[in-house]
C-alpha atoms as a PDB file:
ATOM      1  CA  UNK A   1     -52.178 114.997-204.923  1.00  0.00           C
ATOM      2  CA  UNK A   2     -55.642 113.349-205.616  1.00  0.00           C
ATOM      3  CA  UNK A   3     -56.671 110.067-204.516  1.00  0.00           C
ATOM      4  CA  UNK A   4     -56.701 107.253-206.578  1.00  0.00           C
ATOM      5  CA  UNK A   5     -59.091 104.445-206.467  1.00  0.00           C
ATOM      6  CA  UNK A   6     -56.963 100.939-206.849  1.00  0.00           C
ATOM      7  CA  UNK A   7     -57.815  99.563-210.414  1.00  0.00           C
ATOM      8  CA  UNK A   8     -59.734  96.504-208.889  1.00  0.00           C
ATOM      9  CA  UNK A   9     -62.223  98.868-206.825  1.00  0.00           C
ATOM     10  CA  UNK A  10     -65.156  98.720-208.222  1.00  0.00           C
ATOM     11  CA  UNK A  11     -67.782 101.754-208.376  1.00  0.00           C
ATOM     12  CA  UNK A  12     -71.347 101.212-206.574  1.00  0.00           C
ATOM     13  CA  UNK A  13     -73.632  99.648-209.138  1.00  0.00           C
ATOM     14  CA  UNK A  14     -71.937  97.836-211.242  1.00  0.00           C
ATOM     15  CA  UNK A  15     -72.157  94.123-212.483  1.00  0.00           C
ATOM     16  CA  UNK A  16     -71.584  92.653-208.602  1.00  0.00           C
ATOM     17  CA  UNK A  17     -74.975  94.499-207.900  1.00  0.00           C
ATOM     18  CA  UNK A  18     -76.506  92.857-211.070  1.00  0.00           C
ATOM     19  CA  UNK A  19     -75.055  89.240-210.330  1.00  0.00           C
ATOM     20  CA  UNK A  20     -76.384  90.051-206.404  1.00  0.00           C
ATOM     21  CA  UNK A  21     -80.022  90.597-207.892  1.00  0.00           C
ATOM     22  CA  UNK A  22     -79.590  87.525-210.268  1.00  0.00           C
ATOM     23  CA  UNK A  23     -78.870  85.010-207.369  1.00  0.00           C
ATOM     24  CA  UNK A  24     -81.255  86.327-204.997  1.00  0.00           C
ATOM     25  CA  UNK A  25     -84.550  86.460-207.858  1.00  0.00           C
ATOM     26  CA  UNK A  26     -83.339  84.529-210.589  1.00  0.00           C
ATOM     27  CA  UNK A  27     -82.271  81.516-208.988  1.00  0.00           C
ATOM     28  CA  UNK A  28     -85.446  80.554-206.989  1.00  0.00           C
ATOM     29  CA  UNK A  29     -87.469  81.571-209.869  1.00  0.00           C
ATOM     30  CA  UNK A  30     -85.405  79.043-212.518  1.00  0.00           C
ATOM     31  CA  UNK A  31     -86.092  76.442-209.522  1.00  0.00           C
ATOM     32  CA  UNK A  32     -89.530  77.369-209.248  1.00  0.00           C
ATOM     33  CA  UNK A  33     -89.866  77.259-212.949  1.00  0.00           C
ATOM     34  CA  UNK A  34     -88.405  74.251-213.590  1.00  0.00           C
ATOM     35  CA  UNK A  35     -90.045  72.435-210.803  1.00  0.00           C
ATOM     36  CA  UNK A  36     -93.817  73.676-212.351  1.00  0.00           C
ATOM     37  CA  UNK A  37     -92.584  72.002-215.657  1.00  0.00           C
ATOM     38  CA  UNK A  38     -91.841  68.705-214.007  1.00  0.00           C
ATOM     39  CA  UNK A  39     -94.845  68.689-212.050  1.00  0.00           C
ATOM     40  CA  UNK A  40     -96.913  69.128-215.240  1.00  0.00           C
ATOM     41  CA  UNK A  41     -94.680  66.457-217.132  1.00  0.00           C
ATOM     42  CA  UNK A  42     -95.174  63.695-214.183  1.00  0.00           C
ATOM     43  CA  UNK A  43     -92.148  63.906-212.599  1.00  0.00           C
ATOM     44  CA  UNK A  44     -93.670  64.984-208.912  1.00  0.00           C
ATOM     45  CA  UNK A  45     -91.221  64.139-206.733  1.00  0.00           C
ATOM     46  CA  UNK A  46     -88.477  66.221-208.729  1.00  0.00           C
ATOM     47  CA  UNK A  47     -90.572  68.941-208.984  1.00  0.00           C
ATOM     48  CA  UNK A  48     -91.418  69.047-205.237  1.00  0.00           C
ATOM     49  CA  UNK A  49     -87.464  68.933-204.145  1.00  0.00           C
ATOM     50  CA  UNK A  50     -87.003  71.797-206.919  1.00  0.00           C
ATOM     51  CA  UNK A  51     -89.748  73.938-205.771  1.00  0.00           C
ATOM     52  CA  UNK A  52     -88.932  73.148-202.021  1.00  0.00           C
ATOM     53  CA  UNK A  53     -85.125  74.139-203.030  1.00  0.00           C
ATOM     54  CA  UNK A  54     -86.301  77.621-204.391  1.00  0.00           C
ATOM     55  CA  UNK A  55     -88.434  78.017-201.294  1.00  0.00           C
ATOM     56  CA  UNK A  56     -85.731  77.445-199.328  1.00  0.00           C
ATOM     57  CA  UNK A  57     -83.384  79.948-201.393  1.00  0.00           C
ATOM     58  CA  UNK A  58     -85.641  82.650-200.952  1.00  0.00           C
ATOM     59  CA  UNK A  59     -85.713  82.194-197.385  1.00  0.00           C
ATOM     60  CA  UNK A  60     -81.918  82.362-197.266  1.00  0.00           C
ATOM     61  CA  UNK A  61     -81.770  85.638-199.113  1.00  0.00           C
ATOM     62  CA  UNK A  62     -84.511  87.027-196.770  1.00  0.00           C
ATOM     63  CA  UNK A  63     -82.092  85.948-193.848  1.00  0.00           C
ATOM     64  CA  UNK A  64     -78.424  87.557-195.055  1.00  0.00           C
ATOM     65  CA  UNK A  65     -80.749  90.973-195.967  1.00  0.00           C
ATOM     66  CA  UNK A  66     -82.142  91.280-192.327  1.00  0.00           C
ATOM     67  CA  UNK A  67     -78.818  90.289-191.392  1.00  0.00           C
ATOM     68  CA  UNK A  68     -77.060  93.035-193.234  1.00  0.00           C
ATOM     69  CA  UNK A  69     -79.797  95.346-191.974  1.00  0.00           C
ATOM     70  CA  UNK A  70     -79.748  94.474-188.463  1.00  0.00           C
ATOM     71  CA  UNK A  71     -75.799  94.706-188.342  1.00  0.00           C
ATOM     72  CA  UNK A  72     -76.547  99.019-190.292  1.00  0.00           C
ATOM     73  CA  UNK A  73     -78.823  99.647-187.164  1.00  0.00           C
ATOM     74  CA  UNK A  74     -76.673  98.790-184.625  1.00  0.00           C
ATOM     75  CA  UNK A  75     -73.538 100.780-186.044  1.00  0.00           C
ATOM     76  CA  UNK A  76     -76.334 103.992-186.115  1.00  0.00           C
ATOM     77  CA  UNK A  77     -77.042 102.820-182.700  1.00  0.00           C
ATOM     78  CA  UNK A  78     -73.625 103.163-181.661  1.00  0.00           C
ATOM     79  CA  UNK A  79     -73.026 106.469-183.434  1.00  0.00           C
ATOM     80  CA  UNK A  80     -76.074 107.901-181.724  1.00  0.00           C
ATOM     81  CA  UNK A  81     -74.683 106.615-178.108  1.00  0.00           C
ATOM     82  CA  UNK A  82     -70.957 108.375-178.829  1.00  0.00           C
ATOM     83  CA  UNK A  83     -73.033 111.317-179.809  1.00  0.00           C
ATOM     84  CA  UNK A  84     -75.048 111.186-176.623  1.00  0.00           C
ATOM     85  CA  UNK A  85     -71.659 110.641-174.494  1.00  0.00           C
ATOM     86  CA  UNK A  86     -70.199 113.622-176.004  1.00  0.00           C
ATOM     87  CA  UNK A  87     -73.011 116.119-175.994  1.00  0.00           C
ATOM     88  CA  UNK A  88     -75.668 114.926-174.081  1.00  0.00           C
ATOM     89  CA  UNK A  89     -78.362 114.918-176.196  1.00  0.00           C
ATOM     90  CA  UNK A  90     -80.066 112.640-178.371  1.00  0.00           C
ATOM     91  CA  UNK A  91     -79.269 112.594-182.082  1.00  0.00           C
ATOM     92  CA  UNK A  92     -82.581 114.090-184.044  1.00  0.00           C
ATOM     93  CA  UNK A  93     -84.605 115.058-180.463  1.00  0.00           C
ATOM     94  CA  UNK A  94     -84.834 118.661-179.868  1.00  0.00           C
ATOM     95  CA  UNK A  95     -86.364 119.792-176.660  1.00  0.00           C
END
């Protein structure tokens, strides 16, 4: 018998990637964007809340990625350690 993915799985790369990489670039830059414009028209205190906003986007997005990679190190941390418990050795040293 083979195994079946469920129907709503979705393969690696798809359009949950694309929408990922559209909130985290496309998003600040729209605010960015938008804010320039209203800064040229005359409008400078909208434009500074809308260029703060995308500031403050980007440093979100910067925050959840160091999250995400923070939380990968620590599992290959603990892998490493169970390897060490059971064999002694350090993962990737040689003597």
């Amino acid at each position: 018998m083979s195994k079946q993915r469920p129907r709503d799985a979705r393969p690696a790369g798809d359009g949950a990637a694309y929408g990922l990489l559209l909130l985290r670039i496309g998003l600040p830059v729209s605010l960015a964007a938008a804010g320039i414009v209203l800064l040229l028209v005359g409008q400078a205190a909208i434009a500074i809340v809308l260029l703060g906003t995308a500031i403050i986007a980007v440093l979100v997005g910067f925050f959840a990625r160091m999250t995400n990679e923070s939380d990968l190190d620590r599992e290959r941390e603990e892998q490493a350690r169970s390897t060490f418990m059971r064999t002694g050795r350090w993962p990737g040293r040689r003597r």
